[in-house]
Protein backbone atom coordinates (compact mmCIF):
# COMPACT_ATOMS: atom_id res chain seq x y z
CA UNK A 1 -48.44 -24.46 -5.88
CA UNK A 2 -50.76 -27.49 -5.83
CA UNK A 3 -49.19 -30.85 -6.21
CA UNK A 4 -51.67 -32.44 -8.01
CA UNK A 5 -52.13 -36.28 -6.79
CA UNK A 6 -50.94 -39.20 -8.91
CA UNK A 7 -53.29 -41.99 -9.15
CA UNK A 8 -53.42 -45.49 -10.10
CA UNK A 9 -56.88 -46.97 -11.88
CA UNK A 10 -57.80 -50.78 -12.88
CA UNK A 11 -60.08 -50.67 -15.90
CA UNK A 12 -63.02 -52.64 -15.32
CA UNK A 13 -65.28 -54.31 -17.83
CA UNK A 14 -68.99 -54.40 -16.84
CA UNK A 15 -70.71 -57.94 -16.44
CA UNK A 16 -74.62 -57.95 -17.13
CA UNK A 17 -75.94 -60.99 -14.34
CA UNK A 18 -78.53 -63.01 -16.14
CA UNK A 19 -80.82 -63.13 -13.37
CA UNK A 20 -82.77 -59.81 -13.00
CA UNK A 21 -84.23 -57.99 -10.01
CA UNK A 22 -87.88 -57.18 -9.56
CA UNK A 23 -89.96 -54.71 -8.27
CA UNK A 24 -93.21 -54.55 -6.42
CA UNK A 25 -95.59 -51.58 -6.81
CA UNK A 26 -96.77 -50.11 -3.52
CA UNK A 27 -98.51 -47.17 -4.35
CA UNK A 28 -98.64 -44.36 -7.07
CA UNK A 29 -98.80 -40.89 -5.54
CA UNK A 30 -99.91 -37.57 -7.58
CA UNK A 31 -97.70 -35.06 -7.01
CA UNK A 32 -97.85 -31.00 -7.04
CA UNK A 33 -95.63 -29.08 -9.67
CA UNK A 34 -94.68 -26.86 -7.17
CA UNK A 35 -93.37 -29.56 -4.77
CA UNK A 36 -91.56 -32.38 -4.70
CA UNK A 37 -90.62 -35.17 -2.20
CA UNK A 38 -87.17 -36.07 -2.10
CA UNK A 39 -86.02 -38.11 0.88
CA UNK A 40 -87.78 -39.93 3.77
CA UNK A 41 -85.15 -40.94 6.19
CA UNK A 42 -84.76 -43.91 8.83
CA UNK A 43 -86.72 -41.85 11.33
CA UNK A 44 -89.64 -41.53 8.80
CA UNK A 45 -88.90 -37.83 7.92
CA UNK A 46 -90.00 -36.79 4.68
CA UNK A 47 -88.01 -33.83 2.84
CA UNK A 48 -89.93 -31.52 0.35
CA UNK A 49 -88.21 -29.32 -2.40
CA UNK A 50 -90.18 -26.40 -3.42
CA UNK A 51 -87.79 -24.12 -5.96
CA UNK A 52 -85.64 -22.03 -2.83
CA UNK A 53 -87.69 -23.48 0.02
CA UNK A 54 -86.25 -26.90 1.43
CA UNK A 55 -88.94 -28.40 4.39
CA UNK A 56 -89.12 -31.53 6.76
CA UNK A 57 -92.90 -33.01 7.85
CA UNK A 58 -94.06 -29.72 6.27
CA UNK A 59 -93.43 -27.93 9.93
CA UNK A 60 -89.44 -27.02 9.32
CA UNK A 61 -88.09 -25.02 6.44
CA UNK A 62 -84.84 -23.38 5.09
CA UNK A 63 -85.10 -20.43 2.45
CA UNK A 64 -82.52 -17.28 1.24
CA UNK A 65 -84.82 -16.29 -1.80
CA UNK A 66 -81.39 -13.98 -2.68
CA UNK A 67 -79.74 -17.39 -3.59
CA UNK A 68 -82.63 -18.04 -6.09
CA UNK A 69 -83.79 -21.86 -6.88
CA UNK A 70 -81.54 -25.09 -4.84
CA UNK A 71 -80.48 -26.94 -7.38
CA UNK A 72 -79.32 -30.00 -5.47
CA UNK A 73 -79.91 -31.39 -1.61
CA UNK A 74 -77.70 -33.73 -0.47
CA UNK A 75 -79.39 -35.84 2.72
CA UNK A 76 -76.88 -38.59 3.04
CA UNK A 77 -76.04 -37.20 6.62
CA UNK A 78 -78.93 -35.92 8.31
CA UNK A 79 -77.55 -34.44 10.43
CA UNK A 80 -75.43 -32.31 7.73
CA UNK A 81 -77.96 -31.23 4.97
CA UNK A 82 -76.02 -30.02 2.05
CA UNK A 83 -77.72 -27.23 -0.02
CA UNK A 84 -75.76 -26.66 -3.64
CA UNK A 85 -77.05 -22.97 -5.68
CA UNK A 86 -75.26 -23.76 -8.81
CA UNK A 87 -76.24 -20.10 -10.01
CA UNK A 88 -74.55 -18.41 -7.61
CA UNK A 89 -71.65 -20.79 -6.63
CA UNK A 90 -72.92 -21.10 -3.11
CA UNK A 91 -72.92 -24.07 -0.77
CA UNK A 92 -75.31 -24.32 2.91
CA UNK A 93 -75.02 -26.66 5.28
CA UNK A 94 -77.90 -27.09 7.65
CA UNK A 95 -78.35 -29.09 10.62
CA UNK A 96 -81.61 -31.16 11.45
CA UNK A 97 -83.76 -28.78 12.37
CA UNK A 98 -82.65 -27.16 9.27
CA UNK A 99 -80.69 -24.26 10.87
CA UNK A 100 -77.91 -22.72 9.11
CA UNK A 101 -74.74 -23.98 10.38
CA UNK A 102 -72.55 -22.70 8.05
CA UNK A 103 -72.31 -21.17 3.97
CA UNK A 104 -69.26 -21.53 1.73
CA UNK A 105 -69.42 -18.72 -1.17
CA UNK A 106 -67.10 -21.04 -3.87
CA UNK A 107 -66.67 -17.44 -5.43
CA UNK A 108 -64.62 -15.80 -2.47
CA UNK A 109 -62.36 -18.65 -2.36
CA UNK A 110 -59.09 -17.83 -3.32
CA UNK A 111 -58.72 -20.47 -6.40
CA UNK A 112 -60.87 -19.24 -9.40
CA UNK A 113 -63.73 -22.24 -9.60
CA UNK A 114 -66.76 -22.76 -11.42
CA UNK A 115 -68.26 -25.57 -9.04
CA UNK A 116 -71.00 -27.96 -10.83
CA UNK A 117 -71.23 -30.79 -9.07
CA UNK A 118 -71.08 -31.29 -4.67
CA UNK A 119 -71.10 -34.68 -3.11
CA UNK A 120 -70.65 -35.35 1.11
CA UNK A 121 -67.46 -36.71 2.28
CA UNK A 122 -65.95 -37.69 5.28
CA UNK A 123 -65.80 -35.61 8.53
CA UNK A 124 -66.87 -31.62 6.99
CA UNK A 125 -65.51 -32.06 3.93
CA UNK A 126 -67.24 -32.28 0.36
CA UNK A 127 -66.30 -33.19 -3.17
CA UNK A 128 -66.50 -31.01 -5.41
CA UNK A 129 -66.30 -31.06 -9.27
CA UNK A 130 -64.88 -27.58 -10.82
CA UNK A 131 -65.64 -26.62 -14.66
CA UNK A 132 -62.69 -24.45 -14.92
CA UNK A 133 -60.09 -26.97 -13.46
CA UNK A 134 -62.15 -29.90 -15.01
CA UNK A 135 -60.71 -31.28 -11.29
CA UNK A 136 -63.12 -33.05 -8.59
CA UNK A 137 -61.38 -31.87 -5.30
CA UNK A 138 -61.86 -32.07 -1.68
CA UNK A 139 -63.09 -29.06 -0.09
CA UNK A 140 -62.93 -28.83 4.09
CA UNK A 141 -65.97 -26.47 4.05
CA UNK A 142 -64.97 -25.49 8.27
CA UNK A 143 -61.33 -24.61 7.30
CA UNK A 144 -62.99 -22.75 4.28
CA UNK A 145 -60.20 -24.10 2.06
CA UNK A 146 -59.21 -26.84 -0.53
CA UNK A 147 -57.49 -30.13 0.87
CA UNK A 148 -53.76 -30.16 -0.64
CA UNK A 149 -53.07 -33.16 -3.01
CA UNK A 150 -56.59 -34.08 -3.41
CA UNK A 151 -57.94 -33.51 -6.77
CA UNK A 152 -58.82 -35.95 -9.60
CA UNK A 153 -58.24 -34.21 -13.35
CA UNK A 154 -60.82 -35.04 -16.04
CA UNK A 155 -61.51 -34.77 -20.14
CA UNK A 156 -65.38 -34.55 -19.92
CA UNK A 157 -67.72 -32.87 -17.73
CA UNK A 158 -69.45 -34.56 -14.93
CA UNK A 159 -73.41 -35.91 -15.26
CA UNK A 160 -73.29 -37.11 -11.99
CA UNK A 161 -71.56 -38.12 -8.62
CA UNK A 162 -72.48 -39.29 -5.03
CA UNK A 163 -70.34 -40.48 -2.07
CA UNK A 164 -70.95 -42.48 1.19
CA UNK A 165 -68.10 -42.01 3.51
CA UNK A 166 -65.25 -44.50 1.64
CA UNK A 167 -65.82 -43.97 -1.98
CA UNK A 168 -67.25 -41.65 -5.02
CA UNK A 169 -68.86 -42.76 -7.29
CA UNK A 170 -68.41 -40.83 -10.75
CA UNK A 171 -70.66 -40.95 -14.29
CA UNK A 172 -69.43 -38.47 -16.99
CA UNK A 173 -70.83 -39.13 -20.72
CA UNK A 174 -68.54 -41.96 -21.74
CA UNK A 175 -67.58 -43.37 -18.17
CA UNK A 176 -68.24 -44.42 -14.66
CA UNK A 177 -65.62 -44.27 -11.88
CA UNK A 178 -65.45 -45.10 -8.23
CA UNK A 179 -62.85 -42.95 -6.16
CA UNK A 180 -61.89 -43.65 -2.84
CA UNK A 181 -60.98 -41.30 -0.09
CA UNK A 182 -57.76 -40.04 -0.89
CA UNK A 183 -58.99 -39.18 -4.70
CA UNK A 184 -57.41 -42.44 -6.25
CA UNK A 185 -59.41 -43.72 -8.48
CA UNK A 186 -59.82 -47.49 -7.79
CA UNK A 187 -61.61 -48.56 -11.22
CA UNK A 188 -63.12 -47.36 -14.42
CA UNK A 189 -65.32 -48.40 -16.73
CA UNK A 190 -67.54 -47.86 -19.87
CA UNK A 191 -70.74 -45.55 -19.25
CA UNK A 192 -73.85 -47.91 -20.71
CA UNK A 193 -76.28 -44.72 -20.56
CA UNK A 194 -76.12 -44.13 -17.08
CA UNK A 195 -77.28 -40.60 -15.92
CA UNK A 196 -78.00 -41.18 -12.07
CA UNK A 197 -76.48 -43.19 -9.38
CA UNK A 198 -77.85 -43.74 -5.73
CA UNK A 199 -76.95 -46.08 -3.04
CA UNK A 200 -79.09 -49.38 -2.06
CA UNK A 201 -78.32 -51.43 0.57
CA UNK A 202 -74.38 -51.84 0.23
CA UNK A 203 -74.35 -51.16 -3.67
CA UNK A 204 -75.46 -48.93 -6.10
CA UNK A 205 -78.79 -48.36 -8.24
CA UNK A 206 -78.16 -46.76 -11.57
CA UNK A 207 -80.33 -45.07 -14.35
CA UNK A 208 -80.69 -44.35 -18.01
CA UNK A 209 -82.74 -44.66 -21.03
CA UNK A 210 -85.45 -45.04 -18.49
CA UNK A 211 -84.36 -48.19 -16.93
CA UNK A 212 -82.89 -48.95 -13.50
CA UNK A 213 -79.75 -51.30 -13.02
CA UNK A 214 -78.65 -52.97 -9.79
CA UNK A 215 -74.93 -52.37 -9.49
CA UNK A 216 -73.29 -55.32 -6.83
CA UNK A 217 -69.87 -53.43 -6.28
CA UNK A 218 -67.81 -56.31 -4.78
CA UNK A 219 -68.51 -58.73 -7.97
CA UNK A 220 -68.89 -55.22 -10.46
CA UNK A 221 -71.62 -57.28 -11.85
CA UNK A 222 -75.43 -55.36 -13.36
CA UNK A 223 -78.61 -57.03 -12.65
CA UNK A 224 -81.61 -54.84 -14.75
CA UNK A 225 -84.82 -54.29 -12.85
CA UNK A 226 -87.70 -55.44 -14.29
CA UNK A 227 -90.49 -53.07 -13.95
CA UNK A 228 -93.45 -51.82 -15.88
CA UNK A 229 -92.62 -48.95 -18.93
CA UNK A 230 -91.34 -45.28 -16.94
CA UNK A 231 -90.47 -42.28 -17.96
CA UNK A 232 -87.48 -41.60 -15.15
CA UNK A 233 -87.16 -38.30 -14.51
CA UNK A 234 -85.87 -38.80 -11.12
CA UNK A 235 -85.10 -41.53 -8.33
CA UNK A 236 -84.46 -42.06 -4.68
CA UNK A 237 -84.22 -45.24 -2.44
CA UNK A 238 -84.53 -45.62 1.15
CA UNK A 239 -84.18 -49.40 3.42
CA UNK A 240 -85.37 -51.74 -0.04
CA UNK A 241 -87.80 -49.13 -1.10
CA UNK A 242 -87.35 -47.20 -4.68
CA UNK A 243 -89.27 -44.16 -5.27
CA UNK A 244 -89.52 -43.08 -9.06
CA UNK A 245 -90.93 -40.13 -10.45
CA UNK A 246 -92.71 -40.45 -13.68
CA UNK A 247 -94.33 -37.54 -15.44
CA UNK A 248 -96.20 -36.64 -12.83
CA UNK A 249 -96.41 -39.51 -10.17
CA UNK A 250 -94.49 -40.28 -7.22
CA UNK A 251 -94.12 -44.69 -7.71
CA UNK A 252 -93.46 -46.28 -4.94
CA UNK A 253 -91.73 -49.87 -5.40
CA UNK A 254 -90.06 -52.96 -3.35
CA UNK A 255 -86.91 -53.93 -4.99
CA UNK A 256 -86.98 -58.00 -5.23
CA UNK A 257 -83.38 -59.38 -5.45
CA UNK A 258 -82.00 -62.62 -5.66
C-alpha cells in the first residue's frame, strides 16, 4: 500500500508591488490556424504545433496520427521534449532531433489513473496530476512506475502546473501552490484569477482576466504589466522576451522591470 506523504504548508498572503512592469512591443506576427509557434529556445530554435504534428525550424517533426491531437508540449528540457495526449492517457518523450526515446501508456500502469495535467521534474521523472486520485504524483517514466511517498492530495481540479527542476508551481480555481521536490508543499495562497503560469528569469509570469502579473518568488510580491488591451489566449517567454497570442496575432514584447 502507498504511504501517502505528510506535508507541512505556510499560507501566504499575496502583496501587489506598487511599481508596475512594462512592456515594449517588438513586432506583431499573423499567424496560421493550422499552426502555431510555441517555443524558441536559447539556440534560436523555433517549435511549431500543428494538431498531432510537433516540428523544429520547419525541417524536424514528430507525429503518431493514432494518438490523435497533442494536447500539451513541455520544452523546459530540450533535450527531453515531453508530449502529453490527454485523450488517450499517453505520454512521449522525444529527444532533440525529435526522435522517440521513450512512451509511457498511463493506462497500462498498474494504478487506475485518469492523468490531466504533466509537468518535467528532476532526472526522468514527471509530475503528474491524476483525476481519479485527485493526487499530483511523481512518475519515473524509465522505471515505468510511480515514486513511493510522493503524492500531494487535492479538493479541486488542477487549471494549471509547471516545474523547473526544485519546485512546482500549482493554480487550481481557488489557489496557487508551490511544491518542492519531495511533494511538500512549501506555501499557499489565494488564486486572484490566475489561469497560466510560466517562468521568467528566476520568477514566475502569471495570467488571467487577460492581464499578465510578474510574480518575484523570494519577496512573494505581484508587480502587473502594463501593456496595451489583449485578449490572452496563450503565453510563452524566452531570455526577457514575452510572446502573447491574441486572437489571431503572435505579439512579441520586452518585459521592462524595475
Amino acid at each position: 500500500m502507498r504511504v501517502q506523504f505528510l506535508f507541512l504548508f505556510v499560507f501566504t498572503n499575496l502583496i501587489f508591488s506598487q511599481n508596475s512592469a512594462l512592456l515594449d512591443k517588438i513586432s506583431s506576427e499573423k499567424i496560421m490556424y493550422t499552426e502555431k509557434k510555441i517555443h524558441i529556445d536559447m539556440m534560436n530554435n523555433t517549435y511549431y504545433l500543428s494538431k498531432s504534428e510537433l516540428s523544429k525550424n520547419k525541417n524536424l517533426f514528430f507525429s503518431d496520427f493514432s494518438l490523435g491531437e497533442i494536447s500539451t508540449v513541455d520544452l523546459f528540457n530540450p533535450l527531453k521534449l515531453m508530449l502529453w495526449y490527454k485523450n488517450y492517457n499517453t505520454m512521449v518523450v522525444l529527444d532533440n532531433f525529435l526522435n522517440e526515446i521513450v512512451r509511457v501508456n498511463f493506462n497500462n500502469i498498474n494504478d487506475p489513473n485518469e492523468i490531466s495535467h504533466v509537468s518535467t521534474s528532476n532526472e526522468n521523472t514527471i509530475w503528474v496530476f491524476d483525476q481519479l486520485s485527485m493526487k499530483i504524483k511523481k512518475f519515473d517514466y524509465i522505471e515505468n512506475s510511480f515514486i513511493k511517498g510522493i503524492e500531494v492530495l487535492f479538493k479541486e481540479n488542477i487549471i494549471d502546473m509547471n516545474s523547473n527542476y526544485n519546485f512546482l508551481w500549482v493554480i487550481t480555481k481557488n489557489h496557487f501552490y508551490k511544491i518542492n521536490y519531495n511533494g511538500a508543499i512549501i506555501s499557499e495562497s489565494k488564486n486572484l484569477g490566475f489561469n497560466k503560469v510560466n517562468f521568467f528569469k528566476n520568477n514566475l509570469l502569471l495570467s488571467g482576466s487577460n492581464n499578465i502579473y510578474l510574480f518575484n518568488i523570494e519577496d512573494s510580491i505581484f508587480q502587473k504589466i502594463n501593456s496595451e488591451k489583449l485578449f490572452i489566449k496563450d503565453f510563452f517567454v524566452i531570455n526577457e522576451t514575452l510572446y502573447i497570442y491574441d486572437e489571431d496575432f503572435l505579439n512579441k514584447y520586452l518585459i521592462l522591470t524595475n
